[in-house]
C-alpha atoms as a PDB file:
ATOM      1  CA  UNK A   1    -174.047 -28.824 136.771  1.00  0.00           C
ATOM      2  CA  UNK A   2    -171.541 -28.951 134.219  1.00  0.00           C
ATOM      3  CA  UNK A   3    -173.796 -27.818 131.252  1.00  0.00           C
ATOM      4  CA  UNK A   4    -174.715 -25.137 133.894  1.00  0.00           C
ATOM      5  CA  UNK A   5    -170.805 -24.163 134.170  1.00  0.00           C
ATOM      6  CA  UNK A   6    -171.214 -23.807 130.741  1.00  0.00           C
ATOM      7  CA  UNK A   7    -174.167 -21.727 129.788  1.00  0.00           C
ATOM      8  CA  UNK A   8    -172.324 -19.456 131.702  1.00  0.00           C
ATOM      9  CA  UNK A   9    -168.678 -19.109 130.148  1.00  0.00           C
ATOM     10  CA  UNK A  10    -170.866 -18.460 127.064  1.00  0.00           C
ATOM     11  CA  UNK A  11    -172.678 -15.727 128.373  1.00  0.00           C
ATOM     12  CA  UNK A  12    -169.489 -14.247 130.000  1.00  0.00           C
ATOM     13  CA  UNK A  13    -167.783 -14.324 126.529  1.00  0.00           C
ATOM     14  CA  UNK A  14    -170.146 -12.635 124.789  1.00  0.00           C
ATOM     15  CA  UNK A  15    -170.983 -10.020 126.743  1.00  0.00           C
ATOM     16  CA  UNK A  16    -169.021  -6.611 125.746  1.00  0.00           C
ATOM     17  CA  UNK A  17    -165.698  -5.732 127.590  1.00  0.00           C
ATOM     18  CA  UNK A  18    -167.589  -3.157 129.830  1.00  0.00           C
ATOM     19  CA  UNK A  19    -170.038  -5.550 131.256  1.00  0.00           C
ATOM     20  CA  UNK A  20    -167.965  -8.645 131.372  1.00  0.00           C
ATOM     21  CA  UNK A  21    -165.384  -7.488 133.962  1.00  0.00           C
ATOM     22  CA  UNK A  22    -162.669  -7.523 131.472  1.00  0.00           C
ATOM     23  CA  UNK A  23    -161.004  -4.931 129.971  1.00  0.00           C
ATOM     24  CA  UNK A  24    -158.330  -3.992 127.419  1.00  0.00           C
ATOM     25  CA  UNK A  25    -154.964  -2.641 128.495  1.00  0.00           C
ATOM     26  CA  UNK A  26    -154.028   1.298 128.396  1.00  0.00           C
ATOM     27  CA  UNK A  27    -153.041   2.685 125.497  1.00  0.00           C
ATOM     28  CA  UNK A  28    -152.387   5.750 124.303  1.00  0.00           C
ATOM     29  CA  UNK A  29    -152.237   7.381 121.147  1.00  0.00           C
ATOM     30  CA  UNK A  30    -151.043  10.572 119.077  1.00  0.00           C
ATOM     31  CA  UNK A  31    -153.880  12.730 117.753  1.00  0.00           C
ATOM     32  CA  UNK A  32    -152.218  15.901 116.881  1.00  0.00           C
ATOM     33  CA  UNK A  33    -149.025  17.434 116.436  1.00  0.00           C
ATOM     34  CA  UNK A  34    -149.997  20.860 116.587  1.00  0.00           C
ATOM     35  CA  UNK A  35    -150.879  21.126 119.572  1.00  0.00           C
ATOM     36  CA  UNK A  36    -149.405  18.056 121.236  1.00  0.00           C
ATOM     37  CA  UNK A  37    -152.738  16.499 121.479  1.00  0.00           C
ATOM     38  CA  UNK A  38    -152.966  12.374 122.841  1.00  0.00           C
ATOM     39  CA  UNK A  39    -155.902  10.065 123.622  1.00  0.00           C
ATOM     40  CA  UNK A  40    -155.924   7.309 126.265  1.00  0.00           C
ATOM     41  CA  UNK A  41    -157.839   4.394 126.520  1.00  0.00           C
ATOM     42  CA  UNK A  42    -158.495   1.287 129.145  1.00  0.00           C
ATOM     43  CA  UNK A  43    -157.639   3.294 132.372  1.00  0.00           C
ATOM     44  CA  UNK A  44    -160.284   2.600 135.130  1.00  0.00           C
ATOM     45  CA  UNK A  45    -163.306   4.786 135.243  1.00  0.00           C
ATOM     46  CA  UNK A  46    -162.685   7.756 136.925  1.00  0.00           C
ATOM     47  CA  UNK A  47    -158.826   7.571 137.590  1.00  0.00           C
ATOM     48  CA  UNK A  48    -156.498  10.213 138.389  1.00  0.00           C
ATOM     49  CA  UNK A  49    -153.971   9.934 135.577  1.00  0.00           C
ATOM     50  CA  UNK A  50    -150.633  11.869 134.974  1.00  0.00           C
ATOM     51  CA  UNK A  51    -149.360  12.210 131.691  1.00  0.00           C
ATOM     52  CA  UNK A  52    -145.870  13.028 130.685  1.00  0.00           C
ATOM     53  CA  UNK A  53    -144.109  14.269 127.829  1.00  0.00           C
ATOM     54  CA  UNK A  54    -140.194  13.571 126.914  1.00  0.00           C
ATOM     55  CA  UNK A  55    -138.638  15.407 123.584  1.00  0.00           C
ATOM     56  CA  UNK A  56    -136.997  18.687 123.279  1.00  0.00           C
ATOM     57  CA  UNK A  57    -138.719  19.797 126.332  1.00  0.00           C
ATOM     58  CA  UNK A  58    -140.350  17.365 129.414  1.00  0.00           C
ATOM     59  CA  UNK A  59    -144.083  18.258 130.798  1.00  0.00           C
ATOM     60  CA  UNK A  60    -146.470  16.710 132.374  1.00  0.00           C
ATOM     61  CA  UNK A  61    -150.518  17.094 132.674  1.00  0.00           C
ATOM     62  CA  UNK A  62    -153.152  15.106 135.475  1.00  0.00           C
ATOM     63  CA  UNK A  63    -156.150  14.575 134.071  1.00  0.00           C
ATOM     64  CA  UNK A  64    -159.221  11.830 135.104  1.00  0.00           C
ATOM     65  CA  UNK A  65    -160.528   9.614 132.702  1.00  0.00           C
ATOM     66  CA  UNK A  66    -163.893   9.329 131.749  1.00  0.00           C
ATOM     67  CA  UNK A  67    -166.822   6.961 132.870  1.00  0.00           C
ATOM     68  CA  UNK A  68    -165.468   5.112 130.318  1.00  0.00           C
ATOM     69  CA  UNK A  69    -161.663   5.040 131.178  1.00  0.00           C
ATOM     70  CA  UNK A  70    -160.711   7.486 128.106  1.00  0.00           C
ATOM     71  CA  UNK A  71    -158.108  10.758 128.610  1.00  0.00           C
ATOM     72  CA  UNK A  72    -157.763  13.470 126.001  1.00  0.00           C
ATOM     73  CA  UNK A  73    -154.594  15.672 127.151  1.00  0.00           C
ATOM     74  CA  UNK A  74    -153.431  18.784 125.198  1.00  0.00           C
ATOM     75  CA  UNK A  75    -149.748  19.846 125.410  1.00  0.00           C
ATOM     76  CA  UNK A  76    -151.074  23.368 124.520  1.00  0.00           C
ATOM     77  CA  UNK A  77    -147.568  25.110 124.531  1.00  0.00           C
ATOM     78  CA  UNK A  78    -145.620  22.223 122.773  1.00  0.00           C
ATOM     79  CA  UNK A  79    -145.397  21.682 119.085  1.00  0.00           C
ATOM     80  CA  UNK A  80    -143.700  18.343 117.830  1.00  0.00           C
ATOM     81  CA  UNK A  81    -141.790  19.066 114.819  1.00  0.00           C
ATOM     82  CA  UNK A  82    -141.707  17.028 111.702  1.00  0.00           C
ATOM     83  CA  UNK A  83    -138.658  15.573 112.682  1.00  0.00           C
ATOM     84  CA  UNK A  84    -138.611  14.734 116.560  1.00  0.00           C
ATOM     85  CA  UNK A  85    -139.288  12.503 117.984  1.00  0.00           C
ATOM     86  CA  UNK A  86    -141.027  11.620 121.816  1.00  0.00           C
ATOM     87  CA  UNK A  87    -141.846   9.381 124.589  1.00  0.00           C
ATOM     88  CA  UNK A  88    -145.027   9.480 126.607  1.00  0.00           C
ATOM     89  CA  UNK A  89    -145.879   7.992 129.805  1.00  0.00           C
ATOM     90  CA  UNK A  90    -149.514   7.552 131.631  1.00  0.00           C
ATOM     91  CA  UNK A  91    -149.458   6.596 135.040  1.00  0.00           C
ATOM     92  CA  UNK A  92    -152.810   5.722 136.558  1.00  0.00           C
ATOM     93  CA  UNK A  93    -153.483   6.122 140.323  1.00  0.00           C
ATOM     94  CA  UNK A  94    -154.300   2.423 140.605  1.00  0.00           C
ATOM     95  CA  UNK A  95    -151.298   1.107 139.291  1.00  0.00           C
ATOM     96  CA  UNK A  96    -152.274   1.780 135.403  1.00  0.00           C
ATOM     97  CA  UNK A  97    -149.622   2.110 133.005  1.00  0.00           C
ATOM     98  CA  UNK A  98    -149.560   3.246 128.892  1.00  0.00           C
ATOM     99  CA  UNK A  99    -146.641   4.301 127.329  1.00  0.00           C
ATOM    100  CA  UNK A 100    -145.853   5.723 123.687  1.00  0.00           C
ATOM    101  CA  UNK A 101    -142.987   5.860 121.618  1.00  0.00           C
ATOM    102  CA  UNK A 102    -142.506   8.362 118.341  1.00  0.00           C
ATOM    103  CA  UNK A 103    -139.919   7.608 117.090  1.00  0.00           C
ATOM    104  CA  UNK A 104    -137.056   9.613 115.364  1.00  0.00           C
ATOM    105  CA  UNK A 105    -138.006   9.782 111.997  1.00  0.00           C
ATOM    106  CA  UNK A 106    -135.008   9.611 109.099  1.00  0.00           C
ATOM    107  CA  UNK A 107    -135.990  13.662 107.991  1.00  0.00           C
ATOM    108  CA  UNK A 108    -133.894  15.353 105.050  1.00  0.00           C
ATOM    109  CA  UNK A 109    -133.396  18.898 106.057  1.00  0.00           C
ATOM    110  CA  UNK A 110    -136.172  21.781 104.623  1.00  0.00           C
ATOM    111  CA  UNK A 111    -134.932  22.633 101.040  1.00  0.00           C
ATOM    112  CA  UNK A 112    -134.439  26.169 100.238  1.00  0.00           C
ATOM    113  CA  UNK A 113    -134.534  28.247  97.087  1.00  0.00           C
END
């Protein structure tokens, strides 16, 4: 019984995230700047998830992920600036949660002729 037990930790362990039951937290992550463009990751499949941006302005966008549990979300009328910096929030329907940070970056002003 126990080598049974056994046999099948192994197998549970080395079967990939998606068939195993297990799954990696939500994430998100900056793609573009121009337009505001970020990717999520580790939602549940086919979850209602609202996105929100904080810098010089505050929007949000509802999107569902993928099969997989992946968002894409464009910000198509905000532009993040060299030297701003931002906060982003998903919230899944179930409970899901993926925040990012962008920090202010130390910028020296534009230099002109």
């Amino acid at each position: 019984m126990r080598r049974l037990a056994a046999v099948v930790l192994l197998v549970a362990a080395a079967l990939p995230p998606s068939l195993g039951g297990a799954r990696s937290a939500p994430a998100l992550r900056l793609v573009d700047r121009s337009p505001l463009t970020v990717s999520g990751s580790g939602f549940l499949p086919r979850e209602r998830v609202r996105v929100t941006f904080v810098g010089s302005t505050r929007s949000a966008r509802t999107t569902v992920t993928s099969r997989t549990g992946t968002i894409a979300v464009v910000f198509a009328d905000t532009v993040l600036g060299r030297c701003q910096g931002a906060r982003f929030r998903a919230v899944g329907a179930r409970g899901d949660l993926a925040t990012l940070k962008i920090p202010l970056p130390a910028c020296m002003p534009v230099r002109s002729p």
